[in-house]
PDB file of N, CA and C in Angstrom:
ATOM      1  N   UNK A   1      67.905  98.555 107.281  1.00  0.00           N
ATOM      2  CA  UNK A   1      67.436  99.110 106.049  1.00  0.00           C
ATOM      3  C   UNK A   1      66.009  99.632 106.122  1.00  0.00           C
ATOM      4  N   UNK A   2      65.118  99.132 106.986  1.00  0.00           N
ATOM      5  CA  UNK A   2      63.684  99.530 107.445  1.00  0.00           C
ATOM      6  C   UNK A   2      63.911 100.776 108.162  1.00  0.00           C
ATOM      7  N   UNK A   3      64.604 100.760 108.652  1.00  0.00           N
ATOM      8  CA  UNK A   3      64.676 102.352 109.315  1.00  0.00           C
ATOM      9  C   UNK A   3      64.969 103.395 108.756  1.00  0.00           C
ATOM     10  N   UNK A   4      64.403 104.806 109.054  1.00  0.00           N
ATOM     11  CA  UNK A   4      64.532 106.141 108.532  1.00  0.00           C
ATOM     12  C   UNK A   4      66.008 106.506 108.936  1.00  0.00           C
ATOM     13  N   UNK A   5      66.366 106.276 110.353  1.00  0.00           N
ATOM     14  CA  UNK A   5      66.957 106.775 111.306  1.00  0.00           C
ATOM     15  C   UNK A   5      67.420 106.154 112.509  1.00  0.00           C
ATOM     16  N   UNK A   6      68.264 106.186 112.945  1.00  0.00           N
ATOM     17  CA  UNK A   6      68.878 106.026 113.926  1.00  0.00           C
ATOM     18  C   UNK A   6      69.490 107.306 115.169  1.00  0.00           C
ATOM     19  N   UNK A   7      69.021 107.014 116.197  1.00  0.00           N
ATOM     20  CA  UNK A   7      69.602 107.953 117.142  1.00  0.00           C
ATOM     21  C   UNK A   7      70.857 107.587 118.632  1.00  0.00           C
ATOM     22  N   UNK A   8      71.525 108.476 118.468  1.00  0.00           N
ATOM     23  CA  UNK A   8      72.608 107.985 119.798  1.00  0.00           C
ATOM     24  C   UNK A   8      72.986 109.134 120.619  1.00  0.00           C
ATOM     25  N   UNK A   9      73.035 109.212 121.904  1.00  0.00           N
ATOM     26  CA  UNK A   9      72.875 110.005 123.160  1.00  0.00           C
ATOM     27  C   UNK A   9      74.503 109.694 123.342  1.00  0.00           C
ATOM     28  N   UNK A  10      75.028 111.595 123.303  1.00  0.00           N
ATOM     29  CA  UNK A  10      76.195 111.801 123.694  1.00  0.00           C
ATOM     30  C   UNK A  10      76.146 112.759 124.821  1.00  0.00           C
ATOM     31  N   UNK A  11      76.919 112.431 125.929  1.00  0.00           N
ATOM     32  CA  UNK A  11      77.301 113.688 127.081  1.00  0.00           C
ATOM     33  C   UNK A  11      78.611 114.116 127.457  1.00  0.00           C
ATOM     34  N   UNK A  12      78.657 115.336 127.914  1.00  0.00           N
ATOM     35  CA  UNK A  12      79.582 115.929 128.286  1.00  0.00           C
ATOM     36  C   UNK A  12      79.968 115.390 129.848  1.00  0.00           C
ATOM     37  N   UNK A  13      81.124 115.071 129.845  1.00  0.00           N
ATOM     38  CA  UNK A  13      80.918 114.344 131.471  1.00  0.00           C
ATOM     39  C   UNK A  13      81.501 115.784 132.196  1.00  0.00           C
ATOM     40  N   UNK A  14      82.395 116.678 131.727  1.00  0.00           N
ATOM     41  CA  UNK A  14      83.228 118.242 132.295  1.00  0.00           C
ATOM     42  C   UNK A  14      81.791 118.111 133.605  1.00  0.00           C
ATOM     43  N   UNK A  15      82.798 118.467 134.465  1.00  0.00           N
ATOM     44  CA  UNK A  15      81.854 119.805 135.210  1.00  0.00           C
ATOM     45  C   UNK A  15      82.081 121.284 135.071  1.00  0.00           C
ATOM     46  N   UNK A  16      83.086 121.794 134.293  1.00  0.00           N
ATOM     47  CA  UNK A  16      83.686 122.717 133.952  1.00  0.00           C
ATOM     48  C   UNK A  16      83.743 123.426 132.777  1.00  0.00           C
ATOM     49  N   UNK A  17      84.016 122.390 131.438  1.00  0.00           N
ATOM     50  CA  UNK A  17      84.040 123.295 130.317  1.00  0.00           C
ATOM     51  C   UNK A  17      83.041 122.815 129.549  1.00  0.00           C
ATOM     52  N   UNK A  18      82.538 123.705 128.578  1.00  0.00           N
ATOM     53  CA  UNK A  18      81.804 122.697 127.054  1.00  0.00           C
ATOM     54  C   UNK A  18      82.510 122.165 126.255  1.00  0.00           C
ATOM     55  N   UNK A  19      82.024 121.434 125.214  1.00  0.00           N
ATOM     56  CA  UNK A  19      82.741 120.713 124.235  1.00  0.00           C
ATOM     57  C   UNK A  19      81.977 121.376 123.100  1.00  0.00           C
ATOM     58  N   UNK A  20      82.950 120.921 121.861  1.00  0.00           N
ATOM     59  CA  UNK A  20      82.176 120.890 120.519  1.00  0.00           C
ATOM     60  C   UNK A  20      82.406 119.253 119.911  1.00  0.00           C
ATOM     61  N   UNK A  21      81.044 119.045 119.465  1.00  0.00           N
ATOM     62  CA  UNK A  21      80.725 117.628 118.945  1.00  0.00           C
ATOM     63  C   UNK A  21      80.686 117.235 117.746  1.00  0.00           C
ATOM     64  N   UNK A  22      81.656 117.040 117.119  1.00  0.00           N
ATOM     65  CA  UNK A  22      81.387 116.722 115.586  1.00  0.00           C
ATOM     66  C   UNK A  22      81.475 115.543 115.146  1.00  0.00           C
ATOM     67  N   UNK A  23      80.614 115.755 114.285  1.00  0.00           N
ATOM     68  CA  UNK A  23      80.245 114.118 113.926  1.00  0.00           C
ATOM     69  C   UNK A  23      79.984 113.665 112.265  1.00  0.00           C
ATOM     70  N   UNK A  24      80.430 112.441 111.454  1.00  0.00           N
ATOM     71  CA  UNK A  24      80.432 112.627 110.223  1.00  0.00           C
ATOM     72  C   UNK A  24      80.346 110.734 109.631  1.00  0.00           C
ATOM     73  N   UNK A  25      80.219 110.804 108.377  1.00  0.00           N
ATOM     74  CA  UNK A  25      80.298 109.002 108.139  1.00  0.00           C
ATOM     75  C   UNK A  25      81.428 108.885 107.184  1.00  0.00           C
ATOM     76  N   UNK A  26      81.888 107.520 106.832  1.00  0.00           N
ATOM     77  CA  UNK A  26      83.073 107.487 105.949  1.00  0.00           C
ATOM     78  C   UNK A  26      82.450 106.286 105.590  1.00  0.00           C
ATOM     79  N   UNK A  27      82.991 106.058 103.990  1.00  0.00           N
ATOM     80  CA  UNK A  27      82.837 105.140 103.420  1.00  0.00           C
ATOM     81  C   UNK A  27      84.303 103.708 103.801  1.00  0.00           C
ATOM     82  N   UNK A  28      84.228 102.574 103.461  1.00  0.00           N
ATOM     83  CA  UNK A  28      85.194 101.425 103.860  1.00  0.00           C
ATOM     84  C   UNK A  28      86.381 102.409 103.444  1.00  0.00           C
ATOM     85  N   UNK A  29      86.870 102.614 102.262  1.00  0.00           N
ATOM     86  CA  UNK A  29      88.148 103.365 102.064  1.00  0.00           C
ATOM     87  C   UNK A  29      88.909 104.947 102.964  1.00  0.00           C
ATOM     88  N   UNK A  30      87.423 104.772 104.010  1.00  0.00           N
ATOM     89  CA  UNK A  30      88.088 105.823 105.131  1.00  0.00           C
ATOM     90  C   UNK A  30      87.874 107.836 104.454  1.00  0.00           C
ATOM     91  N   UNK A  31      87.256 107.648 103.314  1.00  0.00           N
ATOM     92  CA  UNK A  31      86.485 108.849 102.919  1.00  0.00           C
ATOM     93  C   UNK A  31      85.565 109.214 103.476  1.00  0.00           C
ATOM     94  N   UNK A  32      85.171 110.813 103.525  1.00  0.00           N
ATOM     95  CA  UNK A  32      84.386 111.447 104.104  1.00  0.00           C
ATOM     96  C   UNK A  32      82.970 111.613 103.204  1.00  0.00           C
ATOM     97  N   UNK A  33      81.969 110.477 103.595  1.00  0.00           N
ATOM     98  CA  UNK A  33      80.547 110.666 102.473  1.00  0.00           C
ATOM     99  C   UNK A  33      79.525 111.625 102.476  1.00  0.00           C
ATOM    100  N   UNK A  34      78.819 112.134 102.227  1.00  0.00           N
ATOM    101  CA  UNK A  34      77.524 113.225 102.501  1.00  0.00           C
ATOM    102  C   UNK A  34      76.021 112.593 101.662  1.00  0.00           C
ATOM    103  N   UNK A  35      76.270 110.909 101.494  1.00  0.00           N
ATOM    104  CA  UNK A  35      75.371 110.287 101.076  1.00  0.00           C
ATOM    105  C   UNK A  35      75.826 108.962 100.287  1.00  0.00           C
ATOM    106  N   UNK A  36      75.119 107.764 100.816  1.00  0.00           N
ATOM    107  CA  UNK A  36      73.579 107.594 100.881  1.00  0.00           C
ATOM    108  C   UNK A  36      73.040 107.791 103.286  1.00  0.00           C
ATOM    109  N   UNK A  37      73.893 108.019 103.791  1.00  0.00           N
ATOM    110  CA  UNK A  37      73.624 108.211 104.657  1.00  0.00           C
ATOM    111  C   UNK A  37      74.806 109.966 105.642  1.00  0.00           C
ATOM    112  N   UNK A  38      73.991 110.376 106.616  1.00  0.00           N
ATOM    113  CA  UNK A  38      74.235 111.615 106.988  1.00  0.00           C
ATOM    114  C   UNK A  38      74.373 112.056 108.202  1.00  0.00           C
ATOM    115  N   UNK A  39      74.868 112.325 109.041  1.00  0.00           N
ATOM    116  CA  UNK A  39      74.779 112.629 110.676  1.00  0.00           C
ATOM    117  C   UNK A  39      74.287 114.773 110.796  1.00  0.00           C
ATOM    118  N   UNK A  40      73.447 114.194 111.158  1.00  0.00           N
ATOM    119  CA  UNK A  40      72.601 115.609 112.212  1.00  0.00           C
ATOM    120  C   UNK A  40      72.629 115.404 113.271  1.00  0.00           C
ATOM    121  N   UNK A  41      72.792 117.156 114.345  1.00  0.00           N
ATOM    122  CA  UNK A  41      73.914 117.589 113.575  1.00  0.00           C
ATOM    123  C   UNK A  41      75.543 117.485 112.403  1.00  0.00           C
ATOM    124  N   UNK A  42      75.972 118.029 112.208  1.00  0.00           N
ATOM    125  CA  UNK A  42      77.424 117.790 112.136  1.00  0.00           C
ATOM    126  C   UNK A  42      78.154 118.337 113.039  1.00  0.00           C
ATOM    127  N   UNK A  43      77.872 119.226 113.427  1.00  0.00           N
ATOM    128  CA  UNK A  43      78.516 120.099 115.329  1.00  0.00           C
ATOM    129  C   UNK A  43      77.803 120.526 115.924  1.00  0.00           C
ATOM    130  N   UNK A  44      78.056 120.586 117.147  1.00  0.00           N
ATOM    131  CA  UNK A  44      76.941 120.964 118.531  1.00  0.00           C
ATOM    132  C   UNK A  44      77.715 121.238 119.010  1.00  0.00           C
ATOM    133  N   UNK A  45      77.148 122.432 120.117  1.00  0.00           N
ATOM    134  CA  UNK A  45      78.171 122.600 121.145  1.00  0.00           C
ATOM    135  C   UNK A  45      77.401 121.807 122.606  1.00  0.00           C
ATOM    136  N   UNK A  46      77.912 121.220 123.735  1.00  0.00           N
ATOM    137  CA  UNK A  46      77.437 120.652 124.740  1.00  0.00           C
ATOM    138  C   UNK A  46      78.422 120.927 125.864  1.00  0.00           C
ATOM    139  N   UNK A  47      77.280 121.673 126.708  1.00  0.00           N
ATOM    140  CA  UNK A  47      77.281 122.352 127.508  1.00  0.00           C
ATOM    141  C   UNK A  47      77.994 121.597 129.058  1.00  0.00           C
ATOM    142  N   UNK A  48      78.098 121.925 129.821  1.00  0.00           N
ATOM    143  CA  UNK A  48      79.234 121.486 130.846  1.00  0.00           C
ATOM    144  C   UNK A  48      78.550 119.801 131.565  1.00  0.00           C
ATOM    145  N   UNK A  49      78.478 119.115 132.061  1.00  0.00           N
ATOM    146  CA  UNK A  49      77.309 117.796 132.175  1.00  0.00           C
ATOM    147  C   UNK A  49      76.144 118.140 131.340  1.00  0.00           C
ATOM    148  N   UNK A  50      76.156 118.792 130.153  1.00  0.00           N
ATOM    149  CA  UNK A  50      75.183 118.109 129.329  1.00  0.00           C
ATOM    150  C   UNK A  50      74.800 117.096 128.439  1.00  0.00           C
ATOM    151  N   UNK A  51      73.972 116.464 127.899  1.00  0.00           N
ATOM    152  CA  UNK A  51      73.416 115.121 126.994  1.00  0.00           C
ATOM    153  C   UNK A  51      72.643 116.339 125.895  1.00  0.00           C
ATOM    154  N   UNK A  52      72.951 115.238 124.498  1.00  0.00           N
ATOM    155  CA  UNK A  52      72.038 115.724 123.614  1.00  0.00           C
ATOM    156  C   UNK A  52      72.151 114.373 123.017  1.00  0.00           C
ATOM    157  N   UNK A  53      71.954 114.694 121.359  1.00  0.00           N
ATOM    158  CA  UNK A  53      71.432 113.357 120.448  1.00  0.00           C
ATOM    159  C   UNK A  53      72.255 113.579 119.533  1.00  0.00           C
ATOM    160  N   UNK A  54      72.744 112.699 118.181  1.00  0.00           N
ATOM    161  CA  UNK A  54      73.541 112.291 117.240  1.00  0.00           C
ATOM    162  C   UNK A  54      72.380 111.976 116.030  1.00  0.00           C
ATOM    163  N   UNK A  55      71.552 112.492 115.048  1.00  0.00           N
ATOM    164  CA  UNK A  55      71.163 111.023 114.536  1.00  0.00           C
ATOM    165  C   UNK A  55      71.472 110.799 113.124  1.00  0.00           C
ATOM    166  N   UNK A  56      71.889 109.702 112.812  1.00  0.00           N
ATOM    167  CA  UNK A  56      72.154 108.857 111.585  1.00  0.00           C
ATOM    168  C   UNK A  56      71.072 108.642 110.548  1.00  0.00           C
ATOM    169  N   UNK A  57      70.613 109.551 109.656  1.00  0.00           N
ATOM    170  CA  UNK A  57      69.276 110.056 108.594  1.00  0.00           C
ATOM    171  C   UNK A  57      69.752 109.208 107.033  1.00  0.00           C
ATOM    172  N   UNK A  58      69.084 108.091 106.486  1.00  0.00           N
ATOM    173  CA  UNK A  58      69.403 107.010 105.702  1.00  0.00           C
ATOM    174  C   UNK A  58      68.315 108.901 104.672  1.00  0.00           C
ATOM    175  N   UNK A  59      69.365 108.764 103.516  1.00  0.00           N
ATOM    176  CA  UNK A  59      68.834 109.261 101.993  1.00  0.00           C
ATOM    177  C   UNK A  59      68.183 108.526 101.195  1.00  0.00           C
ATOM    178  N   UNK A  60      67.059 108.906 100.375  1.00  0.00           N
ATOM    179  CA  UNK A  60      66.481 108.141  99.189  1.00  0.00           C
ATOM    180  C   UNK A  60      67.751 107.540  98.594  1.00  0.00           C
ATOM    181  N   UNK A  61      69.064 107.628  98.599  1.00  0.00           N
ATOM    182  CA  UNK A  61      69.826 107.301  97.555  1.00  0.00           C
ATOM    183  C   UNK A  61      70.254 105.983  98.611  1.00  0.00           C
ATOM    184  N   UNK A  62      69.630 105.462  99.739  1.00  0.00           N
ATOM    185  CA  UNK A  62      70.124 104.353 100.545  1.00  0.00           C
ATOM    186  C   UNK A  62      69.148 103.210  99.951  1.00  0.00           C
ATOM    187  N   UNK A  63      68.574 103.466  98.914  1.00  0.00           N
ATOM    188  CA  UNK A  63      67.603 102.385  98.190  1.00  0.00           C
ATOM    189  C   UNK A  63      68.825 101.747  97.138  1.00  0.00           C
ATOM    190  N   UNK A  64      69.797 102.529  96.770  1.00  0.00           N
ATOM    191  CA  UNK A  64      70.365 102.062  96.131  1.00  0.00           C
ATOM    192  C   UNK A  64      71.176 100.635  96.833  1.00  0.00           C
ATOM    193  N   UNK A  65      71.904 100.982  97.534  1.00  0.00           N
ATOM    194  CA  UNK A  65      72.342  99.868  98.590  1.00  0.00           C
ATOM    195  C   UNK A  65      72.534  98.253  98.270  1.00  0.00           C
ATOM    196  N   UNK A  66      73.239  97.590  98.429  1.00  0.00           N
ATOM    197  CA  UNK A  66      72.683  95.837  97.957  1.00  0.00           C
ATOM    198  C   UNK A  66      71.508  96.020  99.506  1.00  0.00           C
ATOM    199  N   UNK A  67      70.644  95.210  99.028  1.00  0.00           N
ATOM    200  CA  UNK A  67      70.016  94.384  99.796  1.00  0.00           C
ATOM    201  C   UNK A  67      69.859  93.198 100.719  1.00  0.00           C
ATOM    202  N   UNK A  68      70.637  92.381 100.150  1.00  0.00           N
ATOM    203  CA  UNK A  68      70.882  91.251  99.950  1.00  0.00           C
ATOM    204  C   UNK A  68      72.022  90.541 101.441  1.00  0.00           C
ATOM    205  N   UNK A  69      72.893  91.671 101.788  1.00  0.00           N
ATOM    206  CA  UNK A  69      74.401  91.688 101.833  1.00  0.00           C
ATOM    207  C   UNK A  69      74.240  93.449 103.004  1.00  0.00           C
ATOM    208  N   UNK A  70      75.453  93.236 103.655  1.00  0.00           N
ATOM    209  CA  UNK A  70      75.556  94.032 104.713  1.00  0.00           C
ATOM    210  C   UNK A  70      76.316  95.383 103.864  1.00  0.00           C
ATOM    211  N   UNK A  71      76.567  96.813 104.403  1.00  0.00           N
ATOM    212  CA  UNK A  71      77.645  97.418 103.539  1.00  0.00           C
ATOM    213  C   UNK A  71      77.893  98.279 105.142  1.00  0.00           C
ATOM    214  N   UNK A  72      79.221  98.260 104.829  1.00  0.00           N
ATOM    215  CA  UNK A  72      79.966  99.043 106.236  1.00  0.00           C
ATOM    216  C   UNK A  72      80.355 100.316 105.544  1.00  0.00           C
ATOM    217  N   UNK A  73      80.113 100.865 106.720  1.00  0.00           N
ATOM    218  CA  UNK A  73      80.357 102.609 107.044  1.00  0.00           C
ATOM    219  C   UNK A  73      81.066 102.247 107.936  1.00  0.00           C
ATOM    220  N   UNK A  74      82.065 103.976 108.405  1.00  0.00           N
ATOM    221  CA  UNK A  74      82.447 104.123 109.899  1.00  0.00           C
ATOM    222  C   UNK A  74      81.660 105.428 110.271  1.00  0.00           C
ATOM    223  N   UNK A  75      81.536 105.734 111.466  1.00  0.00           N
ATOM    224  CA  UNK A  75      80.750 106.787 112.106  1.00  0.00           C
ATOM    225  C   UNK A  75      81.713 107.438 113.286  1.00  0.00           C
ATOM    226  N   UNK A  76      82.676 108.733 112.789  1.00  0.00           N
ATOM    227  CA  UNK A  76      83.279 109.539 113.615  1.00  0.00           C
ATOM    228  C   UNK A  76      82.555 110.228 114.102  1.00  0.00           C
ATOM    229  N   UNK A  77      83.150 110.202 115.528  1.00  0.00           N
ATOM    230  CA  UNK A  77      82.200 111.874 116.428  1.00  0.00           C
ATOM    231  C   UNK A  77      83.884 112.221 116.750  1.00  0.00           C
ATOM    232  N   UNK A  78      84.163 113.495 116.755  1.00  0.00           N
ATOM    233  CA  UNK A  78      85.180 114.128 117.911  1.00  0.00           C
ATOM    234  C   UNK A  78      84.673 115.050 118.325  1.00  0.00           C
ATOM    235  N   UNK A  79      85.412 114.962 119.605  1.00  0.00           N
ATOM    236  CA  UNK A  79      85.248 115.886 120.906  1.00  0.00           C
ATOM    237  C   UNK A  79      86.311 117.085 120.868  1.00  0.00           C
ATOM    238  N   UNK A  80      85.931 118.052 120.919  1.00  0.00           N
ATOM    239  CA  UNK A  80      86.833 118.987 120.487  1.00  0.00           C
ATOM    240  C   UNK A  80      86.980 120.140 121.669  1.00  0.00           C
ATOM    241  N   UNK A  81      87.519 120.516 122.813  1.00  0.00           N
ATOM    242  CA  UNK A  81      87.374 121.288 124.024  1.00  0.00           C
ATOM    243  C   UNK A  81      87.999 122.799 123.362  1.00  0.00           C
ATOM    244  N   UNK A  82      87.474 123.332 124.496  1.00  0.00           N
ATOM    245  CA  UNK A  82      87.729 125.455 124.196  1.00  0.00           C
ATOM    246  C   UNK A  82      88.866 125.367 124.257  1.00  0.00           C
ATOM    247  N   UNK A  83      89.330 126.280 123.709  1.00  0.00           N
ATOM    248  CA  UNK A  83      91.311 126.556 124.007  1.00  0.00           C
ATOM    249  C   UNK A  83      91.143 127.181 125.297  1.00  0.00           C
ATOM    250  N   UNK A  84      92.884 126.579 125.890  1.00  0.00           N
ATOM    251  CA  UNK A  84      93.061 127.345 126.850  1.00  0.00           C
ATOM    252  C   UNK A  84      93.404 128.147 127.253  1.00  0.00           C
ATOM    253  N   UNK A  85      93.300 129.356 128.432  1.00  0.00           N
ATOM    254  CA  UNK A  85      93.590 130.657 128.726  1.00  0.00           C
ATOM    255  C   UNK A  85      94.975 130.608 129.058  1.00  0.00           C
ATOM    256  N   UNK A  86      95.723 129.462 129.735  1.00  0.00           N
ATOM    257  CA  UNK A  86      96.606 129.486 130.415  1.00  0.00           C
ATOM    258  C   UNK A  86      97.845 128.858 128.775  1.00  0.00           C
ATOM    259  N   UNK A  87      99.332 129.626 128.978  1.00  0.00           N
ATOM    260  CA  UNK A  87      99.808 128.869 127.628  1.00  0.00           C
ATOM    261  C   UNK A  87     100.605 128.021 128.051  1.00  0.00           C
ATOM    262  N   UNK A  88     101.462 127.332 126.852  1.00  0.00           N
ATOM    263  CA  UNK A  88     101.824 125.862 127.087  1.00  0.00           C
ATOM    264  C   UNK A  88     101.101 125.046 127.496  1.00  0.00           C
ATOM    265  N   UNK A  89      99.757 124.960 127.080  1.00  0.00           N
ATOM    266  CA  UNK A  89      98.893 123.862 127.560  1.00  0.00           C
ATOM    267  C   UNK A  89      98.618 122.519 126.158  1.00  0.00           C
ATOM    268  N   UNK A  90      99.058 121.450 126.329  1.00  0.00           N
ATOM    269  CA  UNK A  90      98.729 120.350 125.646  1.00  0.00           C
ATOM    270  C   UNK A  90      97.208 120.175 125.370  1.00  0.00           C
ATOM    271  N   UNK A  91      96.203 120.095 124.534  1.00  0.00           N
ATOM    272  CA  UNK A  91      94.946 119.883 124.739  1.00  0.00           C
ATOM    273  C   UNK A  91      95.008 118.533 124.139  1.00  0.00           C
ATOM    274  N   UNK A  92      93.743 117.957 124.309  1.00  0.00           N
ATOM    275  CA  UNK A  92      93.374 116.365 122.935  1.00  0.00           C
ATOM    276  C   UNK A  92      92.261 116.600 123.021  1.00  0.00           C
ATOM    277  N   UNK A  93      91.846 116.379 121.359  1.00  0.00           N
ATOM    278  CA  UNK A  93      90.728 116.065 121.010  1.00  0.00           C
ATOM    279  C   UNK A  93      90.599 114.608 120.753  1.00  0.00           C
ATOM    280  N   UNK A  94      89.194 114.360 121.228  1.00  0.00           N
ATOM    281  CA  UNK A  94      88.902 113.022 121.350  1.00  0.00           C
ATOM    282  C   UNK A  94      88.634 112.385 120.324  1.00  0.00           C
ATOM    283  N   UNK A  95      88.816 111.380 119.727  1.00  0.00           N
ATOM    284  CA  UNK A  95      87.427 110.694 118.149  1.00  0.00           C
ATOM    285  C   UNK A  95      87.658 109.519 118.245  1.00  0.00           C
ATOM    286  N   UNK A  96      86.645 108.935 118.339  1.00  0.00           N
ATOM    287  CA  UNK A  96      85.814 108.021 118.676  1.00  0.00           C
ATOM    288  C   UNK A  96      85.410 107.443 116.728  1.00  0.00           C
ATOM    289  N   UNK A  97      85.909 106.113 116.687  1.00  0.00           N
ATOM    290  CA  UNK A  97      85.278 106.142 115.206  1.00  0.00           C
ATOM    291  C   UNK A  97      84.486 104.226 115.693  1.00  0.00           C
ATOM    292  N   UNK A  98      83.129 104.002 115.285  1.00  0.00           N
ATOM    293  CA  UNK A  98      82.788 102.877 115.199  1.00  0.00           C
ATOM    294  C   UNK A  98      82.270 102.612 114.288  1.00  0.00           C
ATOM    295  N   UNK A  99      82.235 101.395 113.856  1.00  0.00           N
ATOM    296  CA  UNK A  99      82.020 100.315 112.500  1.00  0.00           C
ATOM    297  C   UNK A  99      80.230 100.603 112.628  1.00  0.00           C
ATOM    298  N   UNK A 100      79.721 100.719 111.178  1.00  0.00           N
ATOM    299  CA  UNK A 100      78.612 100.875 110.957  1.00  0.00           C
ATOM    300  C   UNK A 100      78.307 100.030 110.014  1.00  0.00           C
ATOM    301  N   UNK A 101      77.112  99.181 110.418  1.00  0.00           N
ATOM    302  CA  UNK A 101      76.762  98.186 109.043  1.00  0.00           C
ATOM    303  C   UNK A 101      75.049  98.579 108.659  1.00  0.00           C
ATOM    304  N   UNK A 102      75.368  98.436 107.135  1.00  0.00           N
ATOM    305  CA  UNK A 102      73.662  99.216 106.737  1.00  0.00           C
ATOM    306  C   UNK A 102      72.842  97.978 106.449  1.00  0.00           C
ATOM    307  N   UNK A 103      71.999  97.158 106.765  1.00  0.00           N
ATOM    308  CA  UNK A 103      71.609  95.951 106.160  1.00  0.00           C
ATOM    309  C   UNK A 103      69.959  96.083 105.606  1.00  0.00           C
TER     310      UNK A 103
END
C-alpha cells in the first residue's frame, strides 16, 4: 500500500519472431478493472530476445482500499505471436494470470 508502483521484467525468449505483450488487472469476480490499480503499458511489442518492463501504477482511488485487510486482484499478461505465412498453422497465445494482493 506504501508503494506508487510496482515493476516486472518480461522477455521474449524467440530467436526468431516478436511478440505482442498485453497486459491488464481483474477484480476477484474475474472482471476487467481500469481502477483503483492499472498496468503500463497495456501492449508492447518485444522484439526477438528482447526484455522490457510491465508496471503496476496504484490510483488516488487505491486510498480507498481497506487498510486493515489484504484485497486480491489477478494480473494477466498474454503473449500474443505474428500470424503465420505458412497456412494450416495452429498458433497459441500464451496468458499467464497471477494472484495479486494490495495490502
Amino acid at each position: 500500500g506504501s508503494e506508487k508502483s510496482i515493476a516486472l521484467n518480461i522477455t521474449n525468449d524467440s530467436t526468431t519472431m516478436p511478440y505482442l505483450a498485453q497486459g491488464w488487472i481483474e477484480d476477484e469476480q474475474g472482471k476487467k478493472i481500469s481502477s483503483p490499480l492499472v498496468v503500463v503499458p497495456p501492449l508492447q511489442r518485444l522484439e526477438p530476445q528482447g526484455k522490457s518492463m510491465i508496471r503496476i501504477n496504484a490510483l488516488p482511488d487505491a486510498a480507498s482500499l481497506p487498510q486493515d485487510r489484504e484485497t486480491v486482484f489477478y494480473f494477466s499478461v498474454r503473449e500474443v505471436p505474428p500470424k503465420s505465412d505458412r497456412p494450416n498453422v495452429m498458433q497459441l497465445a500464451l496468458h499467464t494470470k497471477i494472484k495479486l494482493f494490495y495490502r
